[in-house]
C-alpha atoms as a PDB file:
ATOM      1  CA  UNK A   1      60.062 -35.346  39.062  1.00  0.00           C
ATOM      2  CA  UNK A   2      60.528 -31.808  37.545  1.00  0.00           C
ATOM      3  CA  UNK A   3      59.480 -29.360  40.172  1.00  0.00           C
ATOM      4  CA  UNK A   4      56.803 -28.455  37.347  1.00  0.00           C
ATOM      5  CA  UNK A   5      55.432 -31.719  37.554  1.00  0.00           C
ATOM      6  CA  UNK A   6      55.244 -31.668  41.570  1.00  0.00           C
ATOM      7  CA  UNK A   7      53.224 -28.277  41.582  1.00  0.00           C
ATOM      8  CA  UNK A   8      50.401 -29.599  38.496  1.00  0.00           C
ATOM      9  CA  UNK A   9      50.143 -33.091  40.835  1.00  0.00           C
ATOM     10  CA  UNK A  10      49.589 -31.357  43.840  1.00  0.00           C
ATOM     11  CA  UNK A  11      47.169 -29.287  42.349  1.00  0.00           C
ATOM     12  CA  UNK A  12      45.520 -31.920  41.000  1.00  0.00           C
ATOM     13  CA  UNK A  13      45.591 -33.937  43.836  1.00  0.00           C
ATOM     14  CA  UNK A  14      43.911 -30.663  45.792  1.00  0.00           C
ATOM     15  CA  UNK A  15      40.746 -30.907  43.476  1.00  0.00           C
ATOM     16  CA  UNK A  16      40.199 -34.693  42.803  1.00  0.00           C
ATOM     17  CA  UNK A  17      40.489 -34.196  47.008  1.00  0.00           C
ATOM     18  CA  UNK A  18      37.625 -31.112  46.713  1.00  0.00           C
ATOM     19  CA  UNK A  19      35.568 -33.880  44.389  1.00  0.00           C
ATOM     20  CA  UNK A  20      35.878 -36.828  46.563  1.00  0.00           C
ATOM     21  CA  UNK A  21      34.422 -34.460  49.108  1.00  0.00           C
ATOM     22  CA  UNK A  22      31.976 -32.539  47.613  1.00  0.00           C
ATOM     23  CA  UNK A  23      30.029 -36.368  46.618  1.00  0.00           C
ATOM     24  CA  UNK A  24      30.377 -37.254  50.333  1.00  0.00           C
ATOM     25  CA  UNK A  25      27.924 -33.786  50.372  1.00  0.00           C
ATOM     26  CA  UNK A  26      25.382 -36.437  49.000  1.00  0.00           C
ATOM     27  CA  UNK A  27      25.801 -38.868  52.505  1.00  0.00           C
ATOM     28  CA  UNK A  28      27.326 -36.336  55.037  1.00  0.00           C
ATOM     29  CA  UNK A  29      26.917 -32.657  55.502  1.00  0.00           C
ATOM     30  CA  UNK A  30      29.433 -30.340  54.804  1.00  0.00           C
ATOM     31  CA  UNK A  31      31.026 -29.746  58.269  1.00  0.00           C
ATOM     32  CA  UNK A  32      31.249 -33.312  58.925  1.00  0.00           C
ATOM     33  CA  UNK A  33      33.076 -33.951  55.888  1.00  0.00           C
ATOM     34  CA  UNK A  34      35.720 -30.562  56.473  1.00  0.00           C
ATOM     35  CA  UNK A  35      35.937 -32.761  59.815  1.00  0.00           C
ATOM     36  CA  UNK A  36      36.913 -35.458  58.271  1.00  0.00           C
ATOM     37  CA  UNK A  37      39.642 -34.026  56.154  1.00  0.00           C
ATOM     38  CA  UNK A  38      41.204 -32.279  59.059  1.00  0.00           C
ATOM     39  CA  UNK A  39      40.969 -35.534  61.568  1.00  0.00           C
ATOM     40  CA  UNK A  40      42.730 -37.543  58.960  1.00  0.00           C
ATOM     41  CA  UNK A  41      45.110 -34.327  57.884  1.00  0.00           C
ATOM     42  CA  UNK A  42      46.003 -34.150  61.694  1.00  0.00           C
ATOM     43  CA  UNK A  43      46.191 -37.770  62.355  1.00  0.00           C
ATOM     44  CA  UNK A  44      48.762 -38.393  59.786  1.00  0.00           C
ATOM     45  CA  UNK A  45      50.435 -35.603  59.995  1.00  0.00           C
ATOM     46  CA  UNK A  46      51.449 -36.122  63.952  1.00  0.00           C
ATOM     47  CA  UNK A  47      52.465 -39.819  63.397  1.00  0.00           C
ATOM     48  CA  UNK A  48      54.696 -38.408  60.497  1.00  0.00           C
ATOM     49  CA  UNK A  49      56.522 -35.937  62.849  1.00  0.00           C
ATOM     50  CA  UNK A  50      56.099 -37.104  66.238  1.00  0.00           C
ATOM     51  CA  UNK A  51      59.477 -36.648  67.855  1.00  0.00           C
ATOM     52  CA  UNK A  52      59.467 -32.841  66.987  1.00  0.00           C
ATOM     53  CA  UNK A  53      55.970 -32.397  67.498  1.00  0.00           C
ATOM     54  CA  UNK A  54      56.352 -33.330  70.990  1.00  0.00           C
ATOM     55  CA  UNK A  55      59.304 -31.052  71.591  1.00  0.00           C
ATOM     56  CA  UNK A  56      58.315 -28.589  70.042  1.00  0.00           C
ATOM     57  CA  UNK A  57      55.049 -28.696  72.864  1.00  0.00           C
ATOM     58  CA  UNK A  58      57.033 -29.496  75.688  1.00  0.00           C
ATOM     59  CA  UNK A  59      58.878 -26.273  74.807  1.00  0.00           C
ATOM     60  CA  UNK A  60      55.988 -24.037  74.942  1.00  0.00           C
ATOM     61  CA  UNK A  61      55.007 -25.565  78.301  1.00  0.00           C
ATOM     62  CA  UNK A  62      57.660 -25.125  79.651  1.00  0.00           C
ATOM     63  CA  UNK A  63      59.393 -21.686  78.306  1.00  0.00           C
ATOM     64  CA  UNK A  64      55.926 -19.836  78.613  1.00  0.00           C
ATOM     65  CA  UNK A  65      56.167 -19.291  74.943  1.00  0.00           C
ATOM     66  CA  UNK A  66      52.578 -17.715  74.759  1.00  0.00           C
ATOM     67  CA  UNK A  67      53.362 -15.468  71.808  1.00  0.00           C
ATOM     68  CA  UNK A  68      54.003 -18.028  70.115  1.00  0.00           C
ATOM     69  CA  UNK A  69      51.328 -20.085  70.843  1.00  0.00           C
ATOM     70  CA  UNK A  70      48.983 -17.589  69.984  1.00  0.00           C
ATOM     71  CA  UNK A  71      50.413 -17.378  66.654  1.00  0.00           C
ATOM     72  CA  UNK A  72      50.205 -21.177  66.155  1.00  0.00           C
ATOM     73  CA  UNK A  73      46.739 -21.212  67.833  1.00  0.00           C
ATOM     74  CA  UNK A  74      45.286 -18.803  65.353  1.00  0.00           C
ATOM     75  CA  UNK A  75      46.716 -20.673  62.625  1.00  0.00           C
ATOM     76  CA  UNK A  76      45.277 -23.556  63.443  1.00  0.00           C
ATOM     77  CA  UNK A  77      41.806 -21.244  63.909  1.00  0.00           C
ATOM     78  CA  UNK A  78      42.749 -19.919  60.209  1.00  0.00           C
ATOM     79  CA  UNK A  79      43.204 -23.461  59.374  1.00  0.00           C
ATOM     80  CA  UNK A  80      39.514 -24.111  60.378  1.00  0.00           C
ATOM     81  CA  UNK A  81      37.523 -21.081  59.047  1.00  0.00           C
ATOM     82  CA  UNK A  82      39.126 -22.062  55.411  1.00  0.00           C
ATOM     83  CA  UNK A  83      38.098 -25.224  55.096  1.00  0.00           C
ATOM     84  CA  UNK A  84      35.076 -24.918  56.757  1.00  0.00           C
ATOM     85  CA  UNK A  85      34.045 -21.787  54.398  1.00  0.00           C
ATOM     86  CA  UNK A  86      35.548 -23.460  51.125  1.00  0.00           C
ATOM     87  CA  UNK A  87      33.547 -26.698  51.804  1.00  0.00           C
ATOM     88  CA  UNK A  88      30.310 -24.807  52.485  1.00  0.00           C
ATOM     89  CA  UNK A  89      30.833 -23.108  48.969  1.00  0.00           C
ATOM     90  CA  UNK A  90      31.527 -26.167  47.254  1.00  0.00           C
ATOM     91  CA  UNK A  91      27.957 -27.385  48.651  1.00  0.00           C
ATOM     92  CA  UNK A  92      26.094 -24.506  47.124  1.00  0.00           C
ATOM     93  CA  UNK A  93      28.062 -23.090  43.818  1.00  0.00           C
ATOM     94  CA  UNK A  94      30.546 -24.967  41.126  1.00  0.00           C
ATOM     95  CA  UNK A  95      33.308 -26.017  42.193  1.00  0.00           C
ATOM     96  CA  UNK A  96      35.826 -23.573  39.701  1.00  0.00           C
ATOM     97  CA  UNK A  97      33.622 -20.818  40.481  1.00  0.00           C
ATOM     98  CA  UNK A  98      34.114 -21.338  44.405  1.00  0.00           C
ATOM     99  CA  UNK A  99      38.096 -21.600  44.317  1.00  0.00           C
ATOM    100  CA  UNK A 100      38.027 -18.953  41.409  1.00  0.00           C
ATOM    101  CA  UNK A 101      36.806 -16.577  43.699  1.00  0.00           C
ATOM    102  CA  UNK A 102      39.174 -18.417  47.031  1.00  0.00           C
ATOM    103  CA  UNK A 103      41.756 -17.430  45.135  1.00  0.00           C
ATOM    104  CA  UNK A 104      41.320 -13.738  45.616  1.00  0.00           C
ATOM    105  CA  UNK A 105      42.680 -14.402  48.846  1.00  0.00           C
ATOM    106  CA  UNK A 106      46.079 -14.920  47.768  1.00  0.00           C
ATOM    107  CA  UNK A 107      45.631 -12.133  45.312  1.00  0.00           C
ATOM    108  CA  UNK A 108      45.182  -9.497  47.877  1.00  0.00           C
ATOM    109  CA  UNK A 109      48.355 -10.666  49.923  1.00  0.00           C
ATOM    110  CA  UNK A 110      50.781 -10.680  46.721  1.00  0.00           C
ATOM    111  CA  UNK A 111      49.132  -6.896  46.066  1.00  0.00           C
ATOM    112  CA  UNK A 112      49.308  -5.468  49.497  1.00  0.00           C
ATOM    113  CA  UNK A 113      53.238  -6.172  48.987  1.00  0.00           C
ATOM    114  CA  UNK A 114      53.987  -4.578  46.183  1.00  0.00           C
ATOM    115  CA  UNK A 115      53.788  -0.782  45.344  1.00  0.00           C
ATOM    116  CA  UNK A 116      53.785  -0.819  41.589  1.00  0.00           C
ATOM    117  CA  UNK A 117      50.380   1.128  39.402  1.00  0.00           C
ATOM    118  CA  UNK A 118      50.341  -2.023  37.319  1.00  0.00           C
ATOM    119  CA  UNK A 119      49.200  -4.477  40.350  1.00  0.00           C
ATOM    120  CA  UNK A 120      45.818  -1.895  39.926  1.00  0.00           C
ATOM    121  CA  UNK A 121      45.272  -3.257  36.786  1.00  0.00           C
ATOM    122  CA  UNK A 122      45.577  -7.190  38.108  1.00  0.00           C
ATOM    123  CA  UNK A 123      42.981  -5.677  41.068  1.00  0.00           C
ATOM    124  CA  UNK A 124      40.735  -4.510  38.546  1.00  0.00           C
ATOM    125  CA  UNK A 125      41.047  -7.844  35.944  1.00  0.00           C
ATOM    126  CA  UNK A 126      40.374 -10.274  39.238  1.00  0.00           C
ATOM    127  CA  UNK A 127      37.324  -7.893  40.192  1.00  0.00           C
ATOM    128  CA  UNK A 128      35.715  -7.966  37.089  1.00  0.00           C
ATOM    129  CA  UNK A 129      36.519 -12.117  36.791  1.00  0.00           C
ATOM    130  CA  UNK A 130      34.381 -12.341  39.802  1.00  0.00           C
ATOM    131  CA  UNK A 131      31.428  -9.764  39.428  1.00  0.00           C
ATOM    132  CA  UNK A 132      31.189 -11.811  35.801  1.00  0.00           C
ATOM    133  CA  UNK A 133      30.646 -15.178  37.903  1.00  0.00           C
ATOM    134  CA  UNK A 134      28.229 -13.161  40.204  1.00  0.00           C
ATOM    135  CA  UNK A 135      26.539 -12.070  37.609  1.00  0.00           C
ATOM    136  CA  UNK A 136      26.076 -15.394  35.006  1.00  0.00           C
ATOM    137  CA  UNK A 137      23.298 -17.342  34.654  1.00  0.00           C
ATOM    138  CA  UNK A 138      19.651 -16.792  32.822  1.00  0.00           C
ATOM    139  CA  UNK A 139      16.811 -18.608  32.084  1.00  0.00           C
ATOM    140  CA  UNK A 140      18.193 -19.624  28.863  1.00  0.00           C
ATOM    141  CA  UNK A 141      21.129 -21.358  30.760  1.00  0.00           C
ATOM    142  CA  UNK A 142      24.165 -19.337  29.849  1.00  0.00           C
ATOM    143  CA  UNK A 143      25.354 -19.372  32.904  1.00  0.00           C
ATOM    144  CA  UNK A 144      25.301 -20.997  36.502  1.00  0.00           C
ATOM    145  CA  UNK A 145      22.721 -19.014  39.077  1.00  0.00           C
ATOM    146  CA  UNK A 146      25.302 -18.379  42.253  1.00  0.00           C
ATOM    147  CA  UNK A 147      23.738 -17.844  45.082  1.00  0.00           C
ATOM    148  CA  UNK A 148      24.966 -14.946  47.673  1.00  0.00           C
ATOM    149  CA  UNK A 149      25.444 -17.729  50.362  1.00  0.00           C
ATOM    150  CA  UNK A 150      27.609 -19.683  48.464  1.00  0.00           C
ATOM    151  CA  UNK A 151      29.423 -16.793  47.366  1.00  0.00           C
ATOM    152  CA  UNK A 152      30.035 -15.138  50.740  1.00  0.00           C
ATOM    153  CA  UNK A 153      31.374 -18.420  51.753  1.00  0.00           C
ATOM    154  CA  UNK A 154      33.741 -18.720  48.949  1.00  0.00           C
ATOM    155  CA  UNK A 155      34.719 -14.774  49.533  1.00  0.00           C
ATOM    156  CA  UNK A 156      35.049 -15.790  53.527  1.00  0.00           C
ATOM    157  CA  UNK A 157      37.470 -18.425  52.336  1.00  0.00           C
ATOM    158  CA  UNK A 158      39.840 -16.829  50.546  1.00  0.00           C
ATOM    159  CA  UNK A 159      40.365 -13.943  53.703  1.00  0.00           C
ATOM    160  CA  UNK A 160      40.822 -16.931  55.146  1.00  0.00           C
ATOM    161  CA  UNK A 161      43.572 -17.604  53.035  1.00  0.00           C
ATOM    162  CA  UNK A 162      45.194 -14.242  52.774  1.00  0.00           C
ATOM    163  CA  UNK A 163      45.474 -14.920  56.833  1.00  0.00           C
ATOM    164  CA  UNK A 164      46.536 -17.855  56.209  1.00  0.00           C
ATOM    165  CA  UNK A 165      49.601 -16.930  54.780  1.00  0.00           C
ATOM    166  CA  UNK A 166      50.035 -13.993  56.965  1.00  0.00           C
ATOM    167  CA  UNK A 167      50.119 -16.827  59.931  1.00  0.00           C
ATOM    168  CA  UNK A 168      51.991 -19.250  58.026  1.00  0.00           C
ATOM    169  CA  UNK A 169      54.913 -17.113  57.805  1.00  0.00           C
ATOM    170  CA  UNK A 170      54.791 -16.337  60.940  1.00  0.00           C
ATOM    171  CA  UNK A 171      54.587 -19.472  62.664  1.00  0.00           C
ATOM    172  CA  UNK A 172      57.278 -21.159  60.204  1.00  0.00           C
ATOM    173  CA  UNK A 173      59.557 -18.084  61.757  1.00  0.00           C
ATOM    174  CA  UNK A 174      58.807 -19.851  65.675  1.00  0.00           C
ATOM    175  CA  UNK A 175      59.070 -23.141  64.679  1.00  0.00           C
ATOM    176  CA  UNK A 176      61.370 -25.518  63.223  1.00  0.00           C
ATOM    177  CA  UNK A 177      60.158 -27.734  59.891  1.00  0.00           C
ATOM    178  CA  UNK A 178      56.640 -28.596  59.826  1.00  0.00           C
ATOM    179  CA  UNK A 179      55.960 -28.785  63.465  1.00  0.00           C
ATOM    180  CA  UNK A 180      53.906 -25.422  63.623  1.00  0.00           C
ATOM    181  CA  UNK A 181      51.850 -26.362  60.836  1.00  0.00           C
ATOM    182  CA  UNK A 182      51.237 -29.928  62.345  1.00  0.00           C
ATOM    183  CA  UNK A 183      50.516 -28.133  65.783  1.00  0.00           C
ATOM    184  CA  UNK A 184      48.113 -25.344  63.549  1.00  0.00           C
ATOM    185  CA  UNK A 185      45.996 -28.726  62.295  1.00  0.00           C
ATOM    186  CA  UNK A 186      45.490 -30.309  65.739  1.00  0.00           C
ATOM    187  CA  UNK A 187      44.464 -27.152  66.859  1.00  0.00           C
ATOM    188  CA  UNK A 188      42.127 -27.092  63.715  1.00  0.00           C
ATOM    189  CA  UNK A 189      40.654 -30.698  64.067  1.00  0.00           C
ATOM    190  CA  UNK A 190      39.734 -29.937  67.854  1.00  0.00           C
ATOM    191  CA  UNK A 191      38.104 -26.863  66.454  1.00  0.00           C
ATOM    192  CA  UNK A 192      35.981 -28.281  63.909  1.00  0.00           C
ATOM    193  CA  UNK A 193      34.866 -30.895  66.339  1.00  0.00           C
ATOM    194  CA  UNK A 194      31.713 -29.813  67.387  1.00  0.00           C
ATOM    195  CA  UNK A 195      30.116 -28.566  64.393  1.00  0.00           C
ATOM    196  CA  UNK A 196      31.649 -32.173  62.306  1.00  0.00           C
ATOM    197  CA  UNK A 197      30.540 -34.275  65.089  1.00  0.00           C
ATOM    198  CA  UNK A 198      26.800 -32.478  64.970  1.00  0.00           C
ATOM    199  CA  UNK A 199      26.688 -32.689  61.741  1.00  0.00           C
ATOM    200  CA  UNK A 200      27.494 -36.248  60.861  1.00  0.00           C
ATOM    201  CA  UNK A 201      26.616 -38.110  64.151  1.00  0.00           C
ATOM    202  CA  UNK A 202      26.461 -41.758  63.908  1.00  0.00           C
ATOM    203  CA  UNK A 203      27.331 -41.649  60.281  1.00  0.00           C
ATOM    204  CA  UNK A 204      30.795 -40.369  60.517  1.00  0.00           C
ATOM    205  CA  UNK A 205      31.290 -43.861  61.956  1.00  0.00           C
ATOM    206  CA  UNK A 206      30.646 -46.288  58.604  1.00  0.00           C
ATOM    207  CA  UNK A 207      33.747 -47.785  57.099  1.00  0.00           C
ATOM    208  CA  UNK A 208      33.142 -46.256  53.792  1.00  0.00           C
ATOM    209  CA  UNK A 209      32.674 -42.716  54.639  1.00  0.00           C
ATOM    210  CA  UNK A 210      35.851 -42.794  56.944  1.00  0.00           C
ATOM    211  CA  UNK A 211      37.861 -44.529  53.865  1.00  0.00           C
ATOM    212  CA  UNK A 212      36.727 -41.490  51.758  1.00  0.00           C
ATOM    213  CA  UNK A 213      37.353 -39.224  54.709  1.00  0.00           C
ATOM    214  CA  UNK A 214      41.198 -40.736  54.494  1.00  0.00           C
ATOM    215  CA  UNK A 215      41.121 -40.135  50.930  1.00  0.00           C
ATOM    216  CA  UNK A 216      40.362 -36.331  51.566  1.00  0.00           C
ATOM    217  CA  UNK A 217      42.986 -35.859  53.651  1.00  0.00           C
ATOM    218  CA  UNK A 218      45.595 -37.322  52.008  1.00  0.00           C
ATOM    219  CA  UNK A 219      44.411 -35.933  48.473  1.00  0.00           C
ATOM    220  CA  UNK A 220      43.546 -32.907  49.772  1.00  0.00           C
ATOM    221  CA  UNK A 221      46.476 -31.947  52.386  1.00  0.00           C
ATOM    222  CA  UNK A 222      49.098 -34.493  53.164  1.00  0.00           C
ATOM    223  CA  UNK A 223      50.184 -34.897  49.057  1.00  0.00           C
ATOM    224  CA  UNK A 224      49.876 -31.706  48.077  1.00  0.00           C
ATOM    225  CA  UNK A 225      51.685 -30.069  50.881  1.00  0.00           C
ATOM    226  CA  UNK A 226      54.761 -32.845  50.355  1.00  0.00           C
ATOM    227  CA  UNK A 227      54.813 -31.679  46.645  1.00  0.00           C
ATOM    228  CA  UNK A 228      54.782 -28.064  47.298  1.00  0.00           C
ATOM    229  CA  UNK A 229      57.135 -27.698  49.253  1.00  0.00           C
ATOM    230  CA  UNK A 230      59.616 -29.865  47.341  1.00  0.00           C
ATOM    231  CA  UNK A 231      58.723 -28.095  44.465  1.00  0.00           C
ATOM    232  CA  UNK A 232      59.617 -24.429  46.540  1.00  0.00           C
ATOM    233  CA  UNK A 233      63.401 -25.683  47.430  1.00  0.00           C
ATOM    234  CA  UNK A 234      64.046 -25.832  43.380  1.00  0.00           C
ATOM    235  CA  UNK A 235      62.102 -23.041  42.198  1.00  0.00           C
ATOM    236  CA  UNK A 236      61.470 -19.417  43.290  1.00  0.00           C
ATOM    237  CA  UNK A 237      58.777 -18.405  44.608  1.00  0.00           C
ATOM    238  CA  UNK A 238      57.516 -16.146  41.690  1.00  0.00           C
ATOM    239  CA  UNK A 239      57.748 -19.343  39.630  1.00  0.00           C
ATOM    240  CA  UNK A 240      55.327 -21.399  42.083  1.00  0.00           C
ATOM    241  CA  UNK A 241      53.223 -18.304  42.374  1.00  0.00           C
ATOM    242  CA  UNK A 242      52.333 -18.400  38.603  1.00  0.00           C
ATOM    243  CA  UNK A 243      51.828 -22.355  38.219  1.00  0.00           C
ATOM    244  CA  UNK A 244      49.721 -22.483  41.460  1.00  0.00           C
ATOM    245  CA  UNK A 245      47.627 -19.957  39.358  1.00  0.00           C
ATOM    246  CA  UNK A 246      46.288 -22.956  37.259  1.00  0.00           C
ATOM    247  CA  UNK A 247      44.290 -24.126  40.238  1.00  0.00           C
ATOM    248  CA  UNK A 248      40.942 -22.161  39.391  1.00  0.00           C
ATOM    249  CA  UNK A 249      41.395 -23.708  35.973  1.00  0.00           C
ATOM    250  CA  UNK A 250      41.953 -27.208  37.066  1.00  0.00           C
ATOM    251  CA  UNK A 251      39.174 -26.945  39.702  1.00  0.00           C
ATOM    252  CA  UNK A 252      36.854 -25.994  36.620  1.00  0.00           C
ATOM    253  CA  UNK A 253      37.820 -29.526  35.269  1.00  0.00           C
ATOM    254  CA  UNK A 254      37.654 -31.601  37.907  1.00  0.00           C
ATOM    255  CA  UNK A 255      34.262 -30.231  38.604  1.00  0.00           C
ATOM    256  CA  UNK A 256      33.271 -30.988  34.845  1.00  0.00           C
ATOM    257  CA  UNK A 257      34.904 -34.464  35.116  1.00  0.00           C
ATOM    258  CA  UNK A 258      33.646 -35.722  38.690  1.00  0.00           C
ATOM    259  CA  UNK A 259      30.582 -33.476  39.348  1.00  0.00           C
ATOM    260  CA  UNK A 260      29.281 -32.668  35.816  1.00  0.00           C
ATOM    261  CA  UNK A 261      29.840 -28.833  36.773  1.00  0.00           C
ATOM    262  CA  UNK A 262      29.687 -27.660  32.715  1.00  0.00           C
ATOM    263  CA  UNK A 263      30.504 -24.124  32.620  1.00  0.00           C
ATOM    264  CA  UNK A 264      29.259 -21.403  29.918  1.00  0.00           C
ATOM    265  CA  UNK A 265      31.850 -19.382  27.969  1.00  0.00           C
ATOM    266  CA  UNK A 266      31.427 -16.501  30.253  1.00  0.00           C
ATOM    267  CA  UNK A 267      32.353 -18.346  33.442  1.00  0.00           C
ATOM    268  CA  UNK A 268      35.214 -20.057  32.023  1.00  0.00           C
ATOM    269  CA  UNK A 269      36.584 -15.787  30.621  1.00  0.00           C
ATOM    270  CA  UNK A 270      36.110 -14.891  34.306  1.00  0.00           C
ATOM    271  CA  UNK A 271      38.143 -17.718  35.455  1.00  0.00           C
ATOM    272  CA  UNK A 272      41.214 -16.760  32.518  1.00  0.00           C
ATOM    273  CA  UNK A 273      41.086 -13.586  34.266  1.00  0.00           C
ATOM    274  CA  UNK A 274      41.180 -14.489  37.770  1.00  0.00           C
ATOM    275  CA  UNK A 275      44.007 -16.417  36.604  1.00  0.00           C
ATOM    276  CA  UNK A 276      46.080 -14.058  34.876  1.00  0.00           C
ATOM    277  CA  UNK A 277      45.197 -11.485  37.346  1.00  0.00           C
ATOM    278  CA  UNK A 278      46.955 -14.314  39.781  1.00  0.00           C
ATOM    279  CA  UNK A 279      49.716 -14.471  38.052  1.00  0.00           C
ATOM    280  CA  UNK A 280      50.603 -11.545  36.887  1.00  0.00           C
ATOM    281  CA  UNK A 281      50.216 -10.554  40.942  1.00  0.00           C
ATOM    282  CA  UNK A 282      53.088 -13.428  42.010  1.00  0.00           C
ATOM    283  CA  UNK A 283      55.437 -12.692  39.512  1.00  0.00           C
ATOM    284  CA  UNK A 284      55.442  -8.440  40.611  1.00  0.00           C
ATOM    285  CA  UNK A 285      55.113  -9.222  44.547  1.00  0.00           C
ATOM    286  CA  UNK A 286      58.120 -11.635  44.211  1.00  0.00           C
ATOM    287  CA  UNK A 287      60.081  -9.551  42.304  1.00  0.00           C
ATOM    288  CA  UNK A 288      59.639  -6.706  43.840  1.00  0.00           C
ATOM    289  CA  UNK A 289      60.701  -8.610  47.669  1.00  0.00           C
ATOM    290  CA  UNK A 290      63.622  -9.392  49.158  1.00  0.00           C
ATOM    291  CA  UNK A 291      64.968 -13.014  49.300  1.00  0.00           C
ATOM    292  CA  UNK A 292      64.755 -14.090  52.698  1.00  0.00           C
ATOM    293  CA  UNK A 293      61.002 -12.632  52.628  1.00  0.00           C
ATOM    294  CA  UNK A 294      60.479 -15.007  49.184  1.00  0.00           C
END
């Protein structure tokens, strides 16, 4: 497959992932189901790579690594708070509105590295994107109401995803292939265990809701990580930047398709922006760093 074929599957494996759990919201509460996706994520992920996983923890036992287990640790944490907060927004506001305004997260990192005057200008297109979807809806229905809670969740999310990328460099520095991010999602499934297991109790035990759980996982982590980084050996990363910018776009879809989520014309401009804004932000930051930091 053309690596611009990899990057539009795994995004669209992401949000069919975020549909498939946002109807197990009608059996399951949200925390149980973010446990669900990370139990599965986790499970799979340490059967995949079990040799190095289990070096790669014998060697912080032993070497007294704790640097770098800190760094791994509050991945995994990282890992947690993100899914957590993104699943709690998809409960309570659209689905493209909630990883519209996720994606601000990623934004802010490709912005903080770059010193150009034009990256104000992306700031100030992704700002207004958002205080538009803040702002929609009226009683004549030209727009979706979204609620502060849902919103703050969504807006917790994506700082959870600007540290999320601070981390993930960082722990792909300490450890070999995809060992520290396995390690960062068993740290995240043992952290999401007590709020999942409270909230879905005896439920999270029925064959169908763990199939679906599965189906999470794999749709919404194990696939689309495969793909993306596949896609990253061929292409640079300004490249990927710009076609993971579809996602809010895609999101929007999937929610139509799966969830009946229909937008207004005023949503869907603030979503073009966020976008563009997103785009325009990956191609300066990457252009503007060096190579090994790409």
């Amino acid at each position: 497959m053309p690596p611009s074929a990899l990057v539009l599957t795994g995004i669209v494996s992401v949000q069919v992932g975020a549909g498939v759990a946002a109807r197990l919201f009608n059996q399951i509460p949200p925390a149980a189901v973010t446990g669900l996706r990370l139990w599965t994520a986790a499970a799979l992920m340490a059967v995949a790579g079990a040799r190095p996983l289990r070096q790669n923890l014998a060697g912080l036992a032993r070497g007294g690594r704790w640097r770098d287990a800190a760094v791994v640790a509050g991945f995994g944490l990282t890992l947690a708070v993100m899914n957590y907060s993104i699943y709690q927004a998809f409960a309570r506001i659209p689905l493209g509105i909630a990883v519209t305004v996720e994606f601000l997260g990623p934004l802010a990192v490709a912005v903080a590295s770059s010193r150009r005057l034009i990256d104000l200008l992306w700031i100030g297109l992704a700002g207004g994107g958002v205080a538009v979807l803040a702002g929609t809806g009226d009683p004549a229905g030209a727009g979706h109401h979204v609620g502060l809670v849902g919103l703050a969740f969504a807006l917790l999310a994506a700082a959870a995803w600007a540290v999320y990328i601070i981390l993930s460099r960082a722990t792909g520095r300490r450890f070999p292939g995809a060992s520290g991010l396995t390690i960062a999602m068993l740290v995240a499934a043992i952290v999401i265990i007590p709020a999942g297991v409270t909230a879905g109790r005896g439920a999270l035990l029925h064959p169908g809701i763990l199939a679906a759980g599965l189906a999470v996982g794999l749709l919404s982590s194990i696939i689309p990580y495969t793909l993306e980084l596949e896609a990253l050996r061929r292409v640079p990363a300004r490249v990927f930047g710009i076609w993971m910018s579809l996602e809010p776009a895609v999101a929007a879809l999937v929610g139509l398709i799966m969830l009946g989520q229909a937008l207004a014309v005023s949503e869907w401009a603030a979503i073009v922006c966020v976008m563009v804004a997103c785009a325009g932000a990956a191609r300066g930051s990457a252009r503007s760093s060096q190579a090994p930091q790409a």
